[in-house]
PDB file of N, CA and C in Angstrom:
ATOM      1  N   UNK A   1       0.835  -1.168   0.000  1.00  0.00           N
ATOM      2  CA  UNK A   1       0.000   0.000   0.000  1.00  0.00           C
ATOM      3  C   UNK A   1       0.890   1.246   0.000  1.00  0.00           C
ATOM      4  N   UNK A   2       0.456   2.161  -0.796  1.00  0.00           N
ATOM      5  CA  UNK A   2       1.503   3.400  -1.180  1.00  0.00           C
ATOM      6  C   UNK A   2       1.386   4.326   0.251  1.00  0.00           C
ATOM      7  N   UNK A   3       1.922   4.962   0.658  1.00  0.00           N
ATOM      8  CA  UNK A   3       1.614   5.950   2.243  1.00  0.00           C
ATOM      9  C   UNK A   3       1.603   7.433   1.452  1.00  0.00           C
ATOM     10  N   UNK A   4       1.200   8.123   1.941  1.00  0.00           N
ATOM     11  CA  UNK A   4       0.607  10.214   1.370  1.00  0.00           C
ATOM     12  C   UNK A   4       1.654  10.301   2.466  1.00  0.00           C
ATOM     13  N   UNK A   5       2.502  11.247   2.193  1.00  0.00           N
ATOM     14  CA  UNK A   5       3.320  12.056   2.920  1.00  0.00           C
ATOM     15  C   UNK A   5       2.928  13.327   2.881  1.00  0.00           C
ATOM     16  N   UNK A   6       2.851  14.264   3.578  1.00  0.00           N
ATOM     17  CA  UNK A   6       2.076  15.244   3.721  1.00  0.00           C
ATOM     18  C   UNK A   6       3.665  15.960   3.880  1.00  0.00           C
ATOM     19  N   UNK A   7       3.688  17.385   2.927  1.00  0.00           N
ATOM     20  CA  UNK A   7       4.416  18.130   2.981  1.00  0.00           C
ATOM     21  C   UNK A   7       4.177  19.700   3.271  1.00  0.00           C
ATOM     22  N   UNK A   8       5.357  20.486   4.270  1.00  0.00           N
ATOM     23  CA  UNK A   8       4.676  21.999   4.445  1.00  0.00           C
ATOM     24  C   UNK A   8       5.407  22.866   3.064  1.00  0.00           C
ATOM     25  N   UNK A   9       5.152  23.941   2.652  1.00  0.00           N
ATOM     26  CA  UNK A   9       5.279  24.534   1.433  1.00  0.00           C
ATOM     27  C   UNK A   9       6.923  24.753   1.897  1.00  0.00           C
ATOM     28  N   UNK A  10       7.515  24.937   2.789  1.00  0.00           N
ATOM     29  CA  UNK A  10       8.886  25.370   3.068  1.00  0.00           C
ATOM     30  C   UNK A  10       9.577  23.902   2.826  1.00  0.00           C
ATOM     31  N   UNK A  11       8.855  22.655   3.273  1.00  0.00           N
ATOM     32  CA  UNK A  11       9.610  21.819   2.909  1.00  0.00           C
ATOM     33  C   UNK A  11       9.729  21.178   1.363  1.00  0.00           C
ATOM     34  N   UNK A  12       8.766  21.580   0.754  1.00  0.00           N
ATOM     35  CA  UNK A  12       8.357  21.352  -0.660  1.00  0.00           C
ATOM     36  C   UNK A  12       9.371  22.570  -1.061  1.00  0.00           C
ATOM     37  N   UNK A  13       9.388  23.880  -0.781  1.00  0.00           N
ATOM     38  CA  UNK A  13      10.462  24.707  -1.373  1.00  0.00           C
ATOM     39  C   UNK A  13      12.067  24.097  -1.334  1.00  0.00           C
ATOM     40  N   UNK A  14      12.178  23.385  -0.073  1.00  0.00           N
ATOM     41  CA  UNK A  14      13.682  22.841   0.392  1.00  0.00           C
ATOM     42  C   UNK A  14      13.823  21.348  -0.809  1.00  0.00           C
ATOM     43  N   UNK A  15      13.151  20.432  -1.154  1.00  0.00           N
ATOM     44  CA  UNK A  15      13.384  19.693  -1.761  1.00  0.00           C
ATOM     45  C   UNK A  15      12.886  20.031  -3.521  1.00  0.00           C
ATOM     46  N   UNK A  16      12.771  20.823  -3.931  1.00  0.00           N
ATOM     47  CA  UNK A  16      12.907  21.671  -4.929  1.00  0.00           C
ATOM     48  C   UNK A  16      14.231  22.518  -5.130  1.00  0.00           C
ATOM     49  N   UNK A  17      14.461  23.349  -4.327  1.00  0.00           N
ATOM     50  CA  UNK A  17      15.367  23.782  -4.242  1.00  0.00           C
ATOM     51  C   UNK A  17      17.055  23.206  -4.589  1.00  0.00           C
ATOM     52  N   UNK A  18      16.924  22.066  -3.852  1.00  0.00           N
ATOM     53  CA  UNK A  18      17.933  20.894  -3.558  1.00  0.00           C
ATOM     54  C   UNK A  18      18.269  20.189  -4.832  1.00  0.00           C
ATOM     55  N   UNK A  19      17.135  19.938  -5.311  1.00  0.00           N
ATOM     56  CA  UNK A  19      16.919  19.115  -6.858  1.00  0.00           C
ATOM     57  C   UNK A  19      17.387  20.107  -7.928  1.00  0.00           C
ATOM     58  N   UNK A  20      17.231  21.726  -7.930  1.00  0.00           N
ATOM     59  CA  UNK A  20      17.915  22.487  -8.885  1.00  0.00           C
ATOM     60  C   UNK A  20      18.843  22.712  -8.669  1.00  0.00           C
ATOM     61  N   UNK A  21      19.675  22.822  -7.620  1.00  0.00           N
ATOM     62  CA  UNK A  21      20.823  22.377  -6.978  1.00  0.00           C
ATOM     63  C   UNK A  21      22.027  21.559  -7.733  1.00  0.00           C
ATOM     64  N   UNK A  22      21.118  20.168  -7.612  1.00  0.00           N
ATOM     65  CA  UNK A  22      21.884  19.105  -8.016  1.00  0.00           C
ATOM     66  C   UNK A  22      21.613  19.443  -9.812  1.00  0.00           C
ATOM     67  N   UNK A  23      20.897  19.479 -10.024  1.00  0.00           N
ATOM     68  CA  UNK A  23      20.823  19.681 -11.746  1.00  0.00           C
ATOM     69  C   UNK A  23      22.031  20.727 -12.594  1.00  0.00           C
ATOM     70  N   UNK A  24      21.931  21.593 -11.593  1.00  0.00           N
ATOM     71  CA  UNK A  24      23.146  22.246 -11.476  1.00  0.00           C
ATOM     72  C   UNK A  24      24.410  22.031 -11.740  1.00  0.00           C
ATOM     73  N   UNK A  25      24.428  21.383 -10.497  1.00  0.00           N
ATOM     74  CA  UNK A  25      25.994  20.761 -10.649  1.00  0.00           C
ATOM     75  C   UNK A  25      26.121  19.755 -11.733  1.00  0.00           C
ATOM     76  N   UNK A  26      25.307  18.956 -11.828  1.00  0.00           N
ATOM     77  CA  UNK A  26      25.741  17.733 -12.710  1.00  0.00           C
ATOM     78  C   UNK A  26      25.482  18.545 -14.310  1.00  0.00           C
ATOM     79  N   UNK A  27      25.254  20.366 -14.746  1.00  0.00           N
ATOM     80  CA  UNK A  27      25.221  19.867 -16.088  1.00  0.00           C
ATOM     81  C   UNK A  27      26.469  20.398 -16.560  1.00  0.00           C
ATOM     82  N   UNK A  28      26.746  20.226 -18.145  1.00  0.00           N
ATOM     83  CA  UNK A  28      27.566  20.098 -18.992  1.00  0.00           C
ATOM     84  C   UNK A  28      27.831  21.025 -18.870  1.00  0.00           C
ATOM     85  N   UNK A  29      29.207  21.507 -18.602  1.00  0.00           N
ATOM     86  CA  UNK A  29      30.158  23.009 -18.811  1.00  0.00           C
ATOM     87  C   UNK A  29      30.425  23.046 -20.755  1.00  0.00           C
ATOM     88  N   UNK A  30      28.827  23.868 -20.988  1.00  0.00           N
ATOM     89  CA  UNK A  30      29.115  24.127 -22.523  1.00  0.00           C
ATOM     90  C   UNK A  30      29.964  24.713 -23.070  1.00  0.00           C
ATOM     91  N   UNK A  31      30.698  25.886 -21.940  1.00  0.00           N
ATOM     92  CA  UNK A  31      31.846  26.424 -22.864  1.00  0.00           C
ATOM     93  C   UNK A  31      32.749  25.571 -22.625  1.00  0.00           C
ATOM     94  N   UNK A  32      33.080  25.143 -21.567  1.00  0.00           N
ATOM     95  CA  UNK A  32      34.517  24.070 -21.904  1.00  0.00           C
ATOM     96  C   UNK A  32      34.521  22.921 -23.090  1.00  0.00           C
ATOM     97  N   UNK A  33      33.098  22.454 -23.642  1.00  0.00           N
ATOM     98  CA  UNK A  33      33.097  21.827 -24.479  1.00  0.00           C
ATOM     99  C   UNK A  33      32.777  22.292 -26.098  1.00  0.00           C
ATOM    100  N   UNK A  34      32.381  23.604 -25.555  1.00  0.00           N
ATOM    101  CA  UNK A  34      33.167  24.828 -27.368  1.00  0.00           C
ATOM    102  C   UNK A  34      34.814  24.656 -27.461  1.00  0.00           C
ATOM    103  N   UNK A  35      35.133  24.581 -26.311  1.00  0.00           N
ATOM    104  CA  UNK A  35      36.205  25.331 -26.228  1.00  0.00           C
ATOM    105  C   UNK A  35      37.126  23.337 -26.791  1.00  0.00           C
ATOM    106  N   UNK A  36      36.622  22.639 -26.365  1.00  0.00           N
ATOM    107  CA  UNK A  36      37.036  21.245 -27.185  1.00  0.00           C
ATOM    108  C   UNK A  36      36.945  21.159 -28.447  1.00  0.00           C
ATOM    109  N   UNK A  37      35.833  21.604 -28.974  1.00  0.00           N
ATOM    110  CA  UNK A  37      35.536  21.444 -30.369  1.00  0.00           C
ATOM    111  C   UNK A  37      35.880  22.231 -31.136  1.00  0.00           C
ATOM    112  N   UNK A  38      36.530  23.166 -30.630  1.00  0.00           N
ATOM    113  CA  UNK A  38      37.628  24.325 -31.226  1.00  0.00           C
ATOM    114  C   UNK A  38      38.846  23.693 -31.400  1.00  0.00           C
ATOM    115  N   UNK A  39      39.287  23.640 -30.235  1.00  0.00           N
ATOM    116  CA  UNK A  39      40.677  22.370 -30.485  1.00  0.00           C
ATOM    117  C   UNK A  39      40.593  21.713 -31.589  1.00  0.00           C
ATOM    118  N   UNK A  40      39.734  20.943 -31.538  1.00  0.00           N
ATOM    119  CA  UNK A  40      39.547  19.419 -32.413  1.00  0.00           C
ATOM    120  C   UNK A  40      39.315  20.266 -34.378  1.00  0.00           C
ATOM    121  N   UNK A  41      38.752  20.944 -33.964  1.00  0.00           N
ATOM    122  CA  UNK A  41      39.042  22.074 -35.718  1.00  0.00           C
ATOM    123  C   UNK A  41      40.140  22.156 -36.127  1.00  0.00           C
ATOM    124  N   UNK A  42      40.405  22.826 -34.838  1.00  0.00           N
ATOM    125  CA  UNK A  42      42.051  23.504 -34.975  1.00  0.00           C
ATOM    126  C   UNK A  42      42.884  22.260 -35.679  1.00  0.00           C
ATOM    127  N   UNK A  43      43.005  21.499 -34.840  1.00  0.00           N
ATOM    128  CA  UNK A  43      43.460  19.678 -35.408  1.00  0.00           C
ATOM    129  C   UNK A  43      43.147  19.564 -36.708  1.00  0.00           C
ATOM    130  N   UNK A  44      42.190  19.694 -37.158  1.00  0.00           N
ATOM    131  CA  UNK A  44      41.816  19.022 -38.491  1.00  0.00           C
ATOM    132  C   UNK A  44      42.386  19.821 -39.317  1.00  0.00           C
ATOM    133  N   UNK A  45      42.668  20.705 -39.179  1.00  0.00           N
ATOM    134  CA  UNK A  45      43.414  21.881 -40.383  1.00  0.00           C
ATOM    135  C   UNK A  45      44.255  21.272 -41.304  1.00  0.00           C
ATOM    136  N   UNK A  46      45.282  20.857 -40.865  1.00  0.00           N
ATOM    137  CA  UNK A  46      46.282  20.035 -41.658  1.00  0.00           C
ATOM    138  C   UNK A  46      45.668  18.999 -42.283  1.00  0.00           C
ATOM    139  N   UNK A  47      44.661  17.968 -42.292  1.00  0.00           N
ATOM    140  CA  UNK A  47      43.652  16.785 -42.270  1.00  0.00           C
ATOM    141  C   UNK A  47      42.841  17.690 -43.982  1.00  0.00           C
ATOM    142  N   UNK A  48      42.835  18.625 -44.026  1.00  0.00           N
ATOM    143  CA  UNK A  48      41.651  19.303 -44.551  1.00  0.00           C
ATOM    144  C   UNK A  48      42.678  19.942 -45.979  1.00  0.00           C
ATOM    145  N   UNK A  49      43.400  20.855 -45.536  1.00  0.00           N
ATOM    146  CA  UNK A  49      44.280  20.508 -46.206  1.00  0.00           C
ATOM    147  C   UNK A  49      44.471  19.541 -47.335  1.00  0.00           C
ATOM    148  N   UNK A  50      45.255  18.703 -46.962  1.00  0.00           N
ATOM    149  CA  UNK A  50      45.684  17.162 -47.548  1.00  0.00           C
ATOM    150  C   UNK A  50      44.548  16.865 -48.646  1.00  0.00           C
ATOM    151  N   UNK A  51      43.184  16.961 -47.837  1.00  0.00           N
ATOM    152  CA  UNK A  51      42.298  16.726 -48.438  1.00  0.00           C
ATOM    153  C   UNK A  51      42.213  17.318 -49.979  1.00  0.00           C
ATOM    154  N   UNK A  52      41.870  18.638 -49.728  1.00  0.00           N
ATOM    155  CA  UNK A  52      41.859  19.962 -50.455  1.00  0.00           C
ATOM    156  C   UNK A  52      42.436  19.855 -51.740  1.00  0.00           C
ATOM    157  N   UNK A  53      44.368  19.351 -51.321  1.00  0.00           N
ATOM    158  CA  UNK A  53      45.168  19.099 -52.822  1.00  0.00           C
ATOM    159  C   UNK A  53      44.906  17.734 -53.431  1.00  0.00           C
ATOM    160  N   UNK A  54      44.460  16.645 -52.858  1.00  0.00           N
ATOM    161  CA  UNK A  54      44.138  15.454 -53.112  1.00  0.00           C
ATOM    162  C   UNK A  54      42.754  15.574 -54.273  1.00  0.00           C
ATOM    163  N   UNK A  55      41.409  16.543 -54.319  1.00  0.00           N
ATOM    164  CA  UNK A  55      40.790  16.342 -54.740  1.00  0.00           C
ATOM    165  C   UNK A  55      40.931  17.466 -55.537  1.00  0.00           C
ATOM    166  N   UNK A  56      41.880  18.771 -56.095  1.00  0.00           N
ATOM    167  CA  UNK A  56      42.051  19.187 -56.734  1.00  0.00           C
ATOM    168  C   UNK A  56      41.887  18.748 -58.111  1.00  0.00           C
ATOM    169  N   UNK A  57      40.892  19.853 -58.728  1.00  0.00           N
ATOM    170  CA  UNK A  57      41.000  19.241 -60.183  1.00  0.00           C
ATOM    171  C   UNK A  57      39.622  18.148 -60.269  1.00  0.00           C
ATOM    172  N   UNK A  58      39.056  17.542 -59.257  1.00  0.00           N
ATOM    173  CA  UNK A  58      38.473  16.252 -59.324  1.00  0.00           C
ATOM    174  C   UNK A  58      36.901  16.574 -59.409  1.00  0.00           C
ATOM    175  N   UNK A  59      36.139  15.670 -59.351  1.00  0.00           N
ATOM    176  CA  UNK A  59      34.733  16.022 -59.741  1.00  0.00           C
ATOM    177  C   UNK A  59      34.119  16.341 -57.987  1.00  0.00           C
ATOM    178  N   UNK A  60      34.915  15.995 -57.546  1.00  0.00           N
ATOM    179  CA  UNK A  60      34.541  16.080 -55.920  1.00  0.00           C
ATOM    180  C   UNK A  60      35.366  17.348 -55.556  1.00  0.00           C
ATOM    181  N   UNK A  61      35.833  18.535 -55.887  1.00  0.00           N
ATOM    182  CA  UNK A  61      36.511  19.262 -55.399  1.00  0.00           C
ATOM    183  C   UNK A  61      35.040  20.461 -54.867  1.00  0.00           C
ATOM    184  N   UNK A  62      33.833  20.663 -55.683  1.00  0.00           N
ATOM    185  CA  UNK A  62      32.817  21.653 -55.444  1.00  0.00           C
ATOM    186  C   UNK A  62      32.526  20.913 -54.143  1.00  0.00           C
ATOM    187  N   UNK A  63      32.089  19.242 -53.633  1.00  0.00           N
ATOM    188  CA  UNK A  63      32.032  18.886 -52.226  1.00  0.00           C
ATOM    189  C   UNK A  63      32.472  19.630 -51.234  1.00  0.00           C
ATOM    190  N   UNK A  64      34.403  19.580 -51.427  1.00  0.00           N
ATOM    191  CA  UNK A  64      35.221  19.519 -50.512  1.00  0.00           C
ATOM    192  C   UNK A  64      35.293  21.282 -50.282  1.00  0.00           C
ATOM    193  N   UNK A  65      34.892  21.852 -51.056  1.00  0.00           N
ATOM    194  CA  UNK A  65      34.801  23.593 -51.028  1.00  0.00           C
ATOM    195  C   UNK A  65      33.923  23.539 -50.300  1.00  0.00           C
ATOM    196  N   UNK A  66      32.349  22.980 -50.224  1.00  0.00           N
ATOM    197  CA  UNK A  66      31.466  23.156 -49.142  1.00  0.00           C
ATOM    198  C   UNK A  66      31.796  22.832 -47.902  1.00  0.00           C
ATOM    199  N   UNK A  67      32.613  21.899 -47.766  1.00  0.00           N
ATOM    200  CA  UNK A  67      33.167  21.326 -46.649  1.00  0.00           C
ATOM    201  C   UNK A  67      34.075  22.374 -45.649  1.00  0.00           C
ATOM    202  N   UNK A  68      35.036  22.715 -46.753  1.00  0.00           N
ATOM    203  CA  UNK A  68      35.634  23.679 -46.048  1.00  0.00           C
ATOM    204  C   UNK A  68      35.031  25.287 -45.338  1.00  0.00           C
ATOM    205  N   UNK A  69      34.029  25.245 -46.487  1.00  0.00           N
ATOM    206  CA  UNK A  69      33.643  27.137 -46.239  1.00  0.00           C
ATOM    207  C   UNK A  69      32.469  26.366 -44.808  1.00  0.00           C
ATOM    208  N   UNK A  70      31.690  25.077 -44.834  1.00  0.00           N
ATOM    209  CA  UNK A  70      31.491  24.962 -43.380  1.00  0.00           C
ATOM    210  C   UNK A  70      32.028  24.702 -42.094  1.00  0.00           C
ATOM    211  N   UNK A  71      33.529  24.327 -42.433  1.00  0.00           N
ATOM    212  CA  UNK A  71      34.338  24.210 -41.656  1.00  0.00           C
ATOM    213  C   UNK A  71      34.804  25.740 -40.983  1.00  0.00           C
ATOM    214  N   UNK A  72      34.982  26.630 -41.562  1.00  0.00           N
ATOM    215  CA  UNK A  72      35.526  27.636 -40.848  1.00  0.00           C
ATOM    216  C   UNK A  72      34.198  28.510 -40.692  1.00  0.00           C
ATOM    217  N   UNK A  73      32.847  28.198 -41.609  1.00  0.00           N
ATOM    218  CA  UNK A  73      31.770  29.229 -40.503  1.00  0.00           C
ATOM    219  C   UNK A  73      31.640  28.850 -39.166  1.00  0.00           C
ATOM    220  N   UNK A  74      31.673  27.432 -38.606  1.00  0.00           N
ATOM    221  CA  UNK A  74      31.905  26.931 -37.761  1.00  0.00           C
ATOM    222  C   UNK A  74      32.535  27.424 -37.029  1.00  0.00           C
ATOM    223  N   UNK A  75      34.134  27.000 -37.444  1.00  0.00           N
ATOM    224  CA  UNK A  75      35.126  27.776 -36.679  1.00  0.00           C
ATOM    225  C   UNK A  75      35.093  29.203 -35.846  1.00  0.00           C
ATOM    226  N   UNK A  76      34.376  30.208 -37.231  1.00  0.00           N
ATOM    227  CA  UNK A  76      34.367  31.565 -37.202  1.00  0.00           C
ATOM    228  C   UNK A  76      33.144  31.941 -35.591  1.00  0.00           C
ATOM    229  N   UNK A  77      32.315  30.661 -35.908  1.00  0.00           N
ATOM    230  CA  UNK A  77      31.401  30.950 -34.855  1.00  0.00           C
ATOM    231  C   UNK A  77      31.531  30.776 -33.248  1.00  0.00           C
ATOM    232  N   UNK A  78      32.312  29.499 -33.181  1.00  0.00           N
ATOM    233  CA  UNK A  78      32.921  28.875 -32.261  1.00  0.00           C
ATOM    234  C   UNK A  78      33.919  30.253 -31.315  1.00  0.00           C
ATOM    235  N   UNK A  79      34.590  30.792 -32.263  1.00  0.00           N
ATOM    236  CA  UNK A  79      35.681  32.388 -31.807  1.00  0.00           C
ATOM    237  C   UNK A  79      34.969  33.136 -31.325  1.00  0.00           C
ATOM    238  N   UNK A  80      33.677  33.062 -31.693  1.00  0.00           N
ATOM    239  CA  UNK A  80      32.689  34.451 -31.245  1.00  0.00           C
ATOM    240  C   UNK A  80      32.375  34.063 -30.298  1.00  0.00           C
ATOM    241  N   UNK A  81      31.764  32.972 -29.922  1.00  0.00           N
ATOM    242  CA  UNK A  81      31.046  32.298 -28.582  1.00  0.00           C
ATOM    243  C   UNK A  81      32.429  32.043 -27.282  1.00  0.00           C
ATOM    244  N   UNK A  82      33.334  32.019 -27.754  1.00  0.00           N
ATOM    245  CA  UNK A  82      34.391  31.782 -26.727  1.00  0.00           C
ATOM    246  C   UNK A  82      34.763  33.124 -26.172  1.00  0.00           C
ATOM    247  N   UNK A  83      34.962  34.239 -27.218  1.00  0.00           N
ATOM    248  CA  UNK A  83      35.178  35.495 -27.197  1.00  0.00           C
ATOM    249  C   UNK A  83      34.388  36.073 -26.148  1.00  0.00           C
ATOM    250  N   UNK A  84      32.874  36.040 -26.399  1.00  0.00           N
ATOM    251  CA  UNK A  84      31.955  36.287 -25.788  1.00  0.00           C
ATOM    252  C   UNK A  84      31.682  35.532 -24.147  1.00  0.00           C
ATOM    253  N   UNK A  85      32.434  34.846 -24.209  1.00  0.00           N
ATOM    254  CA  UNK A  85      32.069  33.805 -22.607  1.00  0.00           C
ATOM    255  C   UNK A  85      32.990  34.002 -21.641  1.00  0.00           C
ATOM    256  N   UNK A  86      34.002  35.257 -22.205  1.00  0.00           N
ATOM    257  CA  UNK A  86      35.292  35.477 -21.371  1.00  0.00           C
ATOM    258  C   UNK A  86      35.344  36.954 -20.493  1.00  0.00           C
TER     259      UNK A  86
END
């Protein structure tokens, strides 16, 4: 049989409270994880590159141009949001 616990509004505020608390703490530090996926760009540069002269000339080079010009709006955006969080 389930039991009714009867709560006063201060204690209903305290276990509310507690619970945004903890939600708190446990969430994701989004800028530290811009600030990863900036890195990991940064990394691919050389990767992209390679790419770039490899498909020169090729029927896949208009792809690898989209690729790139989304690679650095990305990038470009990523600078602003870090810029901005400091």
């Amino acid at each position: 049989m389930k039991r009714v616990i009867r709560l006063t509004e201060s204690e209903l505020n305290d276990i509310v409270e507690r619970s945004a608390k903890r939600l708190v703490k446990e969430h994701i530090d989004m800028n530290r994880e811009i600030q990863l996926a900036y890195k990991e760009i940064q990394q691919m540069g050389k990767h992209l590159s390679s790419l770039g002269l490899r498909l020169n000339g090729t029927n896949y080079e208009p792809l690898y141009q989209r690729l790139k010009d989304a690679l650095i709006k990305l990038n470009n955006e990523l600078i602003k949001e870090l810029r901005q969080g400091r």
